[in-house]
PDB file of N, CA and C in Angstrom:
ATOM      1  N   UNK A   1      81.630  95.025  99.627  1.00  0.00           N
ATOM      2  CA  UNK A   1      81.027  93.758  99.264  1.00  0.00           C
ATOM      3  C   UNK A   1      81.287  92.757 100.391  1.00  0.00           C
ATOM      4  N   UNK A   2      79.956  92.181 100.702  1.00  0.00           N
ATOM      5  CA  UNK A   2      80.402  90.831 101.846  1.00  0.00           C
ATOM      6  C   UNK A   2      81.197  89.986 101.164  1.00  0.00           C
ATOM      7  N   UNK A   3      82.056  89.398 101.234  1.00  0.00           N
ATOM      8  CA  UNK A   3      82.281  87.868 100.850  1.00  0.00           C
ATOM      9  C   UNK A   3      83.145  87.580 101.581  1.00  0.00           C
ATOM     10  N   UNK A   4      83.177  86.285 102.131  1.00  0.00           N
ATOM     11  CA  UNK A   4      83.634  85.579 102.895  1.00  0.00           C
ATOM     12  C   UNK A   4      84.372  84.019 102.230  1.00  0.00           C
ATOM     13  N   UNK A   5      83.480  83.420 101.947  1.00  0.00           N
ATOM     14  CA  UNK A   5      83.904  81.811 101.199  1.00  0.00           C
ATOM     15  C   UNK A   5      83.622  81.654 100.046  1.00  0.00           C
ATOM     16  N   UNK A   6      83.085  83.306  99.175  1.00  0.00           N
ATOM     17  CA  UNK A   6      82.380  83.450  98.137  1.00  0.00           C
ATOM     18  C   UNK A   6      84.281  83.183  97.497  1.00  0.00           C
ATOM     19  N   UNK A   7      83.739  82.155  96.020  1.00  0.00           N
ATOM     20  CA  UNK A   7      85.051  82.429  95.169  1.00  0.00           C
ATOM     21  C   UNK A   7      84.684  83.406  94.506  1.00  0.00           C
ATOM     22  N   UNK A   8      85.774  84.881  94.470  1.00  0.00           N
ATOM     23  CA  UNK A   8      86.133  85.616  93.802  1.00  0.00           C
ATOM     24  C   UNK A   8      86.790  86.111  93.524  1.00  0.00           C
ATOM     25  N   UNK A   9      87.546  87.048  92.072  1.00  0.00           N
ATOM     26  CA  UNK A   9      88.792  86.484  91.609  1.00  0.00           C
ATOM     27  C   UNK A   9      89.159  88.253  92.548  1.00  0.00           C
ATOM     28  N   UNK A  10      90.547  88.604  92.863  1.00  0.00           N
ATOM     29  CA  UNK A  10      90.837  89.728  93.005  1.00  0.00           C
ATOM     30  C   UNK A  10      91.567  90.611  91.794  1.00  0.00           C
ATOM     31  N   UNK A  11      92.157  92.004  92.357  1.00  0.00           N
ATOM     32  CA  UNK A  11      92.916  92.415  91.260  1.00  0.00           C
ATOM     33  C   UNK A  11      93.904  92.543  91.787  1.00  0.00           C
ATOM     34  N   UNK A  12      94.672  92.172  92.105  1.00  0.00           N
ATOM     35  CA  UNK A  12      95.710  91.486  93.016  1.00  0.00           C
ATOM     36  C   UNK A  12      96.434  90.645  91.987  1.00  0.00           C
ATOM     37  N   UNK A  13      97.584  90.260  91.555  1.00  0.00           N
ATOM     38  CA  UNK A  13      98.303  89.270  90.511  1.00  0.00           C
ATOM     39  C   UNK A  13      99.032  88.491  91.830  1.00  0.00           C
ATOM     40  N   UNK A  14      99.040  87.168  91.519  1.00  0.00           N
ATOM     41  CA  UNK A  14      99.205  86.200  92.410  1.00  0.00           C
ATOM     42  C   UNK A  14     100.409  86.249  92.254  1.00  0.00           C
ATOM     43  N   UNK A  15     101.293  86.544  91.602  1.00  0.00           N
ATOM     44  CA  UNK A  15     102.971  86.541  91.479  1.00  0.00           C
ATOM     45  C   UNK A  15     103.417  87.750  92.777  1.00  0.00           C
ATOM     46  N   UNK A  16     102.688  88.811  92.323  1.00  0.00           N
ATOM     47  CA  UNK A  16     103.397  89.926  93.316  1.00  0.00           C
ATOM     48  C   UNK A  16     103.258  89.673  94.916  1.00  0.00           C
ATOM     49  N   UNK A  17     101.586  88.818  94.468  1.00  0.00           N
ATOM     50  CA  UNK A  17     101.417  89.070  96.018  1.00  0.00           C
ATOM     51  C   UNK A  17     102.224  87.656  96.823  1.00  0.00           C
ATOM     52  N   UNK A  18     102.452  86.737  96.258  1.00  0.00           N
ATOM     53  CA  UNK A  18     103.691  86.144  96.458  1.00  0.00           C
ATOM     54  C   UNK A  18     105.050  86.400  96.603  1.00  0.00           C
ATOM     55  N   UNK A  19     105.300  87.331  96.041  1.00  0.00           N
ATOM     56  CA  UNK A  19     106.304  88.364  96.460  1.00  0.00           C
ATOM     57  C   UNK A  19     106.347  89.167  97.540  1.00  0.00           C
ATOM     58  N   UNK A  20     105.507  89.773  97.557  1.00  0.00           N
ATOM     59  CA  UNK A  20     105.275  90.508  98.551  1.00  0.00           C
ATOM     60  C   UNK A  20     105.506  90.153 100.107  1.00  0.00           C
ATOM     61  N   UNK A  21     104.827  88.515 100.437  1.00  0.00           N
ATOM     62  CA  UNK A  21     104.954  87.743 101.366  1.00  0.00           C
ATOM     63  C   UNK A  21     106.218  87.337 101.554  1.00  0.00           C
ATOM     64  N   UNK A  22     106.809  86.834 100.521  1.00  0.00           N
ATOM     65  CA  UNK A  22     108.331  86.081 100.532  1.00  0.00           C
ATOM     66  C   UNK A  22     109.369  87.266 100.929  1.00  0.00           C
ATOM     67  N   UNK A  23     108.820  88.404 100.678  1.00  0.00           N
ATOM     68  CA  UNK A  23     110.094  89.519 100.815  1.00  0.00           C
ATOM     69  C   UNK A  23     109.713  90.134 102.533  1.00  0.00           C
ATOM     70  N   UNK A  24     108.592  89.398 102.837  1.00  0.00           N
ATOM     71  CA  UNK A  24     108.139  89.831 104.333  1.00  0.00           C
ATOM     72  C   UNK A  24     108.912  88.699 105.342  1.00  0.00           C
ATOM     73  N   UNK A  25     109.191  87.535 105.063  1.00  0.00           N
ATOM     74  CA  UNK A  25     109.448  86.325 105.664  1.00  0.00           C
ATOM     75  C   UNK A  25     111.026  86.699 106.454  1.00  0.00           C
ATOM     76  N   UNK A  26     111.260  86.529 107.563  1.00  0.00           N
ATOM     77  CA  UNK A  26     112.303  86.382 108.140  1.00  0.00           C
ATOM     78  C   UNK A  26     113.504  85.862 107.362  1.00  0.00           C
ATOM     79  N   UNK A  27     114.569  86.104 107.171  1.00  0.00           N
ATOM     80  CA  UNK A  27     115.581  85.521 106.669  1.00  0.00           C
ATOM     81  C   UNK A  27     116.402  84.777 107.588  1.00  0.00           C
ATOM     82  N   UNK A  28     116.826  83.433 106.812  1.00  0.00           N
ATOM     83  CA  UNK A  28     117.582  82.768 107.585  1.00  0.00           C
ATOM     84  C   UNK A  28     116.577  81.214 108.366  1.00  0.00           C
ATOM     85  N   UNK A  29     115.394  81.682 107.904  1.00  0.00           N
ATOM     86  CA  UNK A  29     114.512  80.531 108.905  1.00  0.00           C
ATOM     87  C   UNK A  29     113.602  79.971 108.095  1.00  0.00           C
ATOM     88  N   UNK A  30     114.119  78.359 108.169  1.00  0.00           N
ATOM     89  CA  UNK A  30     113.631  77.552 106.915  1.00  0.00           C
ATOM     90  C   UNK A  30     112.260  77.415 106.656  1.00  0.00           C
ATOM     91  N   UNK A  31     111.749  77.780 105.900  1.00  0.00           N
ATOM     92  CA  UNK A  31     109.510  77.108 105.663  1.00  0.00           C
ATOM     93  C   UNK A  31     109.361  76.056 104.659  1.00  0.00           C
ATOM     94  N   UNK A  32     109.198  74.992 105.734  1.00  0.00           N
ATOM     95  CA  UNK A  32     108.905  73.725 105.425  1.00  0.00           C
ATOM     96  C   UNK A  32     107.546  73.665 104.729  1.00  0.00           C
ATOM     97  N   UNK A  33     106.429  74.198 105.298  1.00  0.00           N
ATOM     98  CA  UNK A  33     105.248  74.196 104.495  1.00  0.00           C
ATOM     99  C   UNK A  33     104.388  75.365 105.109  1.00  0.00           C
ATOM    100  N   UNK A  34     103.772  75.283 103.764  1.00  0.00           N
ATOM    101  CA  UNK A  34     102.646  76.425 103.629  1.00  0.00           C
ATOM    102  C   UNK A  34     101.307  76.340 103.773  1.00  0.00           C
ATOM    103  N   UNK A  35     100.455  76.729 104.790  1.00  0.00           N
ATOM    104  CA  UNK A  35      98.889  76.139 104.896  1.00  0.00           C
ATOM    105  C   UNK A  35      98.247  77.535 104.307  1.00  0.00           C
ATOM    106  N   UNK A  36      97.140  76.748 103.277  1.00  0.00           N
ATOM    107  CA  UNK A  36      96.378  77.855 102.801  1.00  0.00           C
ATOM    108  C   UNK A  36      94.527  77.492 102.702  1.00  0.00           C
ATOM    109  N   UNK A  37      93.843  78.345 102.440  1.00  0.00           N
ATOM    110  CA  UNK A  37      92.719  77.546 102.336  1.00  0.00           C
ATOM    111  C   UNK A  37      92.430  77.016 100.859  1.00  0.00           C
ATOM    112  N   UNK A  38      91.369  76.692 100.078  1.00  0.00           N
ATOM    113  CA  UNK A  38      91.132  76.744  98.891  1.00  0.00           C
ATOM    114  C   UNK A  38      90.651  77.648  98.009  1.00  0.00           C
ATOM    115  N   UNK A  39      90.262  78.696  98.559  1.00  0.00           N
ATOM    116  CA  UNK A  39      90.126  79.538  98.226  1.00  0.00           C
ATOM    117  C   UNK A  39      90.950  80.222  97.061  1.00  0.00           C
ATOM    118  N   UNK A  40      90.708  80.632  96.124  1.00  0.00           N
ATOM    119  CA  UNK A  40      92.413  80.566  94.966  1.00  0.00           C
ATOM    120  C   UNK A  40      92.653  82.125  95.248  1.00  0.00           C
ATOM    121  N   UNK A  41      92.356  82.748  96.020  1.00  0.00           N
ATOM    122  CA  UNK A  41      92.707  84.091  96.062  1.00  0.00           C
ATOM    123  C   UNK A  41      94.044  83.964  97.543  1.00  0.00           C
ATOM    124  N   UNK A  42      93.934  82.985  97.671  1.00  0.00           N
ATOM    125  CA  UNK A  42      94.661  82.304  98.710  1.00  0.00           C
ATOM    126  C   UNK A  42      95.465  81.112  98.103  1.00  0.00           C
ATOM    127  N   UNK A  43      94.987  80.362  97.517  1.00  0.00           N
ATOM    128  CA  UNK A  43      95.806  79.326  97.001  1.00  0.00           C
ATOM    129  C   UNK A  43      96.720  79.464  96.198  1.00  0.00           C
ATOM    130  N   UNK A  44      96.306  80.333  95.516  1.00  0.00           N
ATOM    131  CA  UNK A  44      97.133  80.282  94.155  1.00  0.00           C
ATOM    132  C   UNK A  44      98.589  81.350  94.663  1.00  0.00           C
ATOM    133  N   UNK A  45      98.379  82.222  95.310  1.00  0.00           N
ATOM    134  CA  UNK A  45     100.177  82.760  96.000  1.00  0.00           C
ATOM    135  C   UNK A  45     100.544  81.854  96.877  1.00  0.00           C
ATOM    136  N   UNK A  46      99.841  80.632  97.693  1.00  0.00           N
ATOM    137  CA  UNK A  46     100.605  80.048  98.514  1.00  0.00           C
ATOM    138  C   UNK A  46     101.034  78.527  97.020  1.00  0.00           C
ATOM    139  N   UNK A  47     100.538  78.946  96.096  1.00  0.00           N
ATOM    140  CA  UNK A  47     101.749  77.446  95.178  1.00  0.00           C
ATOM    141  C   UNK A  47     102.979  78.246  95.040  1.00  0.00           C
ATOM    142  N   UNK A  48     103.010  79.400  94.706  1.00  0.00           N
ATOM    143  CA  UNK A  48     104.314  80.094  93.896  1.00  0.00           C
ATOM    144  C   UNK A  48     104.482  80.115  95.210  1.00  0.00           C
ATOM    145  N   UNK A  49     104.796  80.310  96.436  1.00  0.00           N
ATOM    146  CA  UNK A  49     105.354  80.275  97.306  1.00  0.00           C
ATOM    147  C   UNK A  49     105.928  79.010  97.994  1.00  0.00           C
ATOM    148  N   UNK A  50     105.441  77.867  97.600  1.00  0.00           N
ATOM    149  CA  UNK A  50     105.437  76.366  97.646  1.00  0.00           C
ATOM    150  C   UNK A  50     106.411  76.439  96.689  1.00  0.00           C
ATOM    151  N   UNK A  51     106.491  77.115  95.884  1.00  0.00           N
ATOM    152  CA  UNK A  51     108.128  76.516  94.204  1.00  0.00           C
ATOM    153  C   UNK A  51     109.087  77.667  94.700  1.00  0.00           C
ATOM    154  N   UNK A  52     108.635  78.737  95.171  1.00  0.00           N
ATOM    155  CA  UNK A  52     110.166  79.759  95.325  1.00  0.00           C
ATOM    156  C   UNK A  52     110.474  79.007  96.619  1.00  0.00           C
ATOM    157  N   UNK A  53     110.174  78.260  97.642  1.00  0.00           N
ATOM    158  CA  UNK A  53     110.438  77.763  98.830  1.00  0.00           C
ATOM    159  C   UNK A  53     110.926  76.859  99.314  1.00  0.00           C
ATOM    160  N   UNK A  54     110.423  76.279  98.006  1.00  0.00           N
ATOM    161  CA  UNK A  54     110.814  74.422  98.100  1.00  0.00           C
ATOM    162  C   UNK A  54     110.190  73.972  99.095  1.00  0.00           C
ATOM    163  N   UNK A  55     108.597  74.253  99.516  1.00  0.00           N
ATOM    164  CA  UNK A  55     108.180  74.093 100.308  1.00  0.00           C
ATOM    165  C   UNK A  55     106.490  73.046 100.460  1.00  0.00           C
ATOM    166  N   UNK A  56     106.304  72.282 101.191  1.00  0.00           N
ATOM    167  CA  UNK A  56     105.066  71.616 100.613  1.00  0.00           C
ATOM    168  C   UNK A  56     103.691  72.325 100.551  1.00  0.00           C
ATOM    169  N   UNK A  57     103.054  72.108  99.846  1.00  0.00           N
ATOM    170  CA  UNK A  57     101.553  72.873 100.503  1.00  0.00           C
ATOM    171  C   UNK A  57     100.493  72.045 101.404  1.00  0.00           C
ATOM    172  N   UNK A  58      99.914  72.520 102.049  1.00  0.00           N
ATOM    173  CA  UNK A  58      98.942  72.337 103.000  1.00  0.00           C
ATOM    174  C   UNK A  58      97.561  72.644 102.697  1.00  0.00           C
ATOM    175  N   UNK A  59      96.810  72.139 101.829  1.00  0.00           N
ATOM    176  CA  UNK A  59      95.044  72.938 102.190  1.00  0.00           C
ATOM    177  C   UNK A  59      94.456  72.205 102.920  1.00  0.00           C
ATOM    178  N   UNK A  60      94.057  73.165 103.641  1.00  0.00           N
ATOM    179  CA  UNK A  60      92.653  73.012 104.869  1.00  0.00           C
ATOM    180  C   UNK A  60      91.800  74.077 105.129  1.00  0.00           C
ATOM    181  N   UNK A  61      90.295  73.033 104.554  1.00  0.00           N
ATOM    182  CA  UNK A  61      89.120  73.810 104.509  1.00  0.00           C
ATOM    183  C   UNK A  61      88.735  74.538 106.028  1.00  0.00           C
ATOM    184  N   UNK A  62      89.509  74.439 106.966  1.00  0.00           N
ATOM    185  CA  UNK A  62      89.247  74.858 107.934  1.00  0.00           C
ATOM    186  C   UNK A  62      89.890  76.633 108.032  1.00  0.00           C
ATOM    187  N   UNK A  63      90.836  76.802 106.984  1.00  0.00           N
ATOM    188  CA  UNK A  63      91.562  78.258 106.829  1.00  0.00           C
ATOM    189  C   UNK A  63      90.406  78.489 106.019  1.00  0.00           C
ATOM    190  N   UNK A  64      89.029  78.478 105.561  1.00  0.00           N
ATOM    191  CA  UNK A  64      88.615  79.410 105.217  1.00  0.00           C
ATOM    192  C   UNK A  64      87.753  80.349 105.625  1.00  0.00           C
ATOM    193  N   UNK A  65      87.264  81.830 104.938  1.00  0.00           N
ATOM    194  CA  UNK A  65      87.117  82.427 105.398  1.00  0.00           C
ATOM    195  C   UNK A  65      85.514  82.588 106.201  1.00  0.00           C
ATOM    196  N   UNK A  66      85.017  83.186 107.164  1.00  0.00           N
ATOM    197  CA  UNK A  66      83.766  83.111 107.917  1.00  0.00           C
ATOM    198  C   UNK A  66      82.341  82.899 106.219  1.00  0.00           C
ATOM    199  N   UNK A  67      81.799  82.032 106.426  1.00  0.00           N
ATOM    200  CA  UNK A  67      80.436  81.770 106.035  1.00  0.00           C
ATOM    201  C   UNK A  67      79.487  82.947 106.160  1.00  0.00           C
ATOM    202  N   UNK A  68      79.186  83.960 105.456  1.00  0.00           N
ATOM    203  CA  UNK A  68      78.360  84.566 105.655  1.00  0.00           C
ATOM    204  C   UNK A  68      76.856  84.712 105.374  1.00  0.00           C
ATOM    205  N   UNK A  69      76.896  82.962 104.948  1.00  0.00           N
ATOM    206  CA  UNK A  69      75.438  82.764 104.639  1.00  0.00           C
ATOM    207  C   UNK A  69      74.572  83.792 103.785  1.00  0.00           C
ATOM    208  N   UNK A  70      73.145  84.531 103.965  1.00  0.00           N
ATOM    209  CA  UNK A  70      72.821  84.661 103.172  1.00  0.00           C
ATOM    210  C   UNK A  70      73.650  86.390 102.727  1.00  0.00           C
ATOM    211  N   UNK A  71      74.150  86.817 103.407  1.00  0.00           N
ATOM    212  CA  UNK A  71      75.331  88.221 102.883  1.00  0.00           C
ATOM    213  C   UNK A  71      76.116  87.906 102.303  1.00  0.00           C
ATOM    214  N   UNK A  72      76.352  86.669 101.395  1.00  0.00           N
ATOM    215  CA  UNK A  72      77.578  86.196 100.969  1.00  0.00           C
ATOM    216  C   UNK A  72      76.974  87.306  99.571  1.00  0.00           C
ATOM    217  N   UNK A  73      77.835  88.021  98.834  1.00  0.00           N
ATOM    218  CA  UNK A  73      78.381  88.466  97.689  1.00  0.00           C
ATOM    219  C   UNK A  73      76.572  90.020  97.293  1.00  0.00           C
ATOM    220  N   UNK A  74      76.410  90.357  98.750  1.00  0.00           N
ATOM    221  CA  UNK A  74      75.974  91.679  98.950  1.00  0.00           C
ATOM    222  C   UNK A  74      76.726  92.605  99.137  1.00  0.00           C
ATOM    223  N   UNK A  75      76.413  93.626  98.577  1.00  0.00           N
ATOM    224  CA  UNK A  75      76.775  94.887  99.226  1.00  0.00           C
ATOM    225  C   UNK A  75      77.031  95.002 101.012  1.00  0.00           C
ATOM    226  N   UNK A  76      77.397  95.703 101.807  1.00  0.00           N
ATOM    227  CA  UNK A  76      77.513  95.961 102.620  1.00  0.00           C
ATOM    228  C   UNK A  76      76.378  96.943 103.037  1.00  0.00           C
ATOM    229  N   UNK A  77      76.084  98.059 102.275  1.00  0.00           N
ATOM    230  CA  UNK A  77      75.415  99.158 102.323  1.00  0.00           C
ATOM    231  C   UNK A  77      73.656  98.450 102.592  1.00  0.00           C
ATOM    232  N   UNK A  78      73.790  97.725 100.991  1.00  0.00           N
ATOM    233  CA  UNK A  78      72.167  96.995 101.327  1.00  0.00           C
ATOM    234  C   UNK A  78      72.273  96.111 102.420  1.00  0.00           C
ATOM    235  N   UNK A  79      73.152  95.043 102.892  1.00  0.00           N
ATOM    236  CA  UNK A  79      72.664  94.900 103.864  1.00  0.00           C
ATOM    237  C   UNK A  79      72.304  95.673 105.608  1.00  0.00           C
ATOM    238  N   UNK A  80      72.956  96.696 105.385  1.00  0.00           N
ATOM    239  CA  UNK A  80      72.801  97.617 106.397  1.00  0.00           C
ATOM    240  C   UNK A  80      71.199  98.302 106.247  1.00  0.00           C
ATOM    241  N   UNK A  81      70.656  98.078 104.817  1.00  0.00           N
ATOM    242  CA  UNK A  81      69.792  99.069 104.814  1.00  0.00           C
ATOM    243  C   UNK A  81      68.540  98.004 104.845  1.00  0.00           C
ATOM    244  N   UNK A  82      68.948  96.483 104.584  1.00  0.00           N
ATOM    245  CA  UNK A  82      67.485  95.820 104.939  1.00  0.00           C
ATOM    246  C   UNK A  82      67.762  94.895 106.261  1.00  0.00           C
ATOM    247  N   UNK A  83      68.793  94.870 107.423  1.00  0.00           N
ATOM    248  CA  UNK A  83      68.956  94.744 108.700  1.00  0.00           C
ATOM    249  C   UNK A  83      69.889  94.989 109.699  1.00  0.00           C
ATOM    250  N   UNK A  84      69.448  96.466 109.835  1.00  0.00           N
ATOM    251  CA  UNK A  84      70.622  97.426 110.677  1.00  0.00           C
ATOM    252  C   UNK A  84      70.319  96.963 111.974  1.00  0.00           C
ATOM    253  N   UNK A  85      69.534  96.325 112.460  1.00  0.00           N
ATOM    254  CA  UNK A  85      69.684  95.749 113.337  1.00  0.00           C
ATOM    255  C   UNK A  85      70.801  94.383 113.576  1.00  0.00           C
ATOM    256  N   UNK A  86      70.337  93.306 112.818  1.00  0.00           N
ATOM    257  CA  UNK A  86      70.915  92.457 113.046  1.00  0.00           C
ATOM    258  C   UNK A  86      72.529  92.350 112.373  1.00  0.00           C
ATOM    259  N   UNK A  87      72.765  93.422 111.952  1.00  0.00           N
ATOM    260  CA  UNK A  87      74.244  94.253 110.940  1.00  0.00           C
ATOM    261  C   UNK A  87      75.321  94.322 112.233  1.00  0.00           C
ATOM    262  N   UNK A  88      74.246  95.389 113.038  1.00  0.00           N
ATOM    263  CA  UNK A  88      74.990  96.206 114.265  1.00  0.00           C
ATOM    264  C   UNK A  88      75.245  94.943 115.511  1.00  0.00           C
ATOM    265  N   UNK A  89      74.077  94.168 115.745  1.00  0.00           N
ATOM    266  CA  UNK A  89      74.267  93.346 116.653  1.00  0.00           C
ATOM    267  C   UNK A  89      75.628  91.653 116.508  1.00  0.00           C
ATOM    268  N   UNK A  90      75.863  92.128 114.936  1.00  0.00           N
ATOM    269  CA  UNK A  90      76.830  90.943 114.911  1.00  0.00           C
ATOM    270  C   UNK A  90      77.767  92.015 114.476  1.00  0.00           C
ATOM    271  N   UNK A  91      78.019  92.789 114.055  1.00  0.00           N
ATOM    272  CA  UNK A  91      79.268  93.736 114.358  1.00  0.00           C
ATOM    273  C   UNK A  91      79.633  93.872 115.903  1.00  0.00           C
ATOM    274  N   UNK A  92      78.708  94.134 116.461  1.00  0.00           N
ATOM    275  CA  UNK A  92      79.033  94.327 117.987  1.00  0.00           C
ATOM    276  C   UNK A  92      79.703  93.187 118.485  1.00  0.00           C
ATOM    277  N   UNK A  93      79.469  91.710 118.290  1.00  0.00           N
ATOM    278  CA  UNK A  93      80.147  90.591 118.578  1.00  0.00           C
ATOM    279  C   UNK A  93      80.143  89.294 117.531  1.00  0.00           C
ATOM    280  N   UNK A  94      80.929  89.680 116.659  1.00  0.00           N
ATOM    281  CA  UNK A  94      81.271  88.939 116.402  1.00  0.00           C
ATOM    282  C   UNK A  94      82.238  87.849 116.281  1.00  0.00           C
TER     283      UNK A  94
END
């Protein structure tokens, strides 16, 4: 599925995957704040990470993810199959 800035929810639980991050973090080295986008598949582990941290949050619409205009919340497949051209030519550089 394309999505990019599309809100959609994951299956992902925002606790673990807050966990997950916090148990990745260097020990010993303080995080003052957390920048996330708005996105809540993003937002919502960087609050629980903002309360296990004691840390402020940050949103900026600029962390979000690429605009994919009209591929936003297609398949991948269909769009390959109604412009394999222009698919391949922004895969190639994007």
């Amino acid at each position: 599925m394309c999505y990019g800035q599309s809100e959609i929810s994951t299956a992902l639980d925002p606790e673990i995957v807050a966990q997950t991050i916090g148990e990745q973090l260097p020990a010993g080295i303080p995080i003052h704040q957390i920048w996330t986008s708005s996105l809540t598949r993003c937002l919502y582990p960087a609050r629980i990470l903002t309360r296990t941290l004691a840390a402020q949050l940050r949103v900026d619409e600029r962390l979000r993810e690429l605009d994919f205009g009209q591929w936003e919340g297609k398949p991948w497949e269909l769009i390959q199959q109604q412009v394999p051209d222009l698919l391949r030519s922004w895969a190639d550089d994007w």
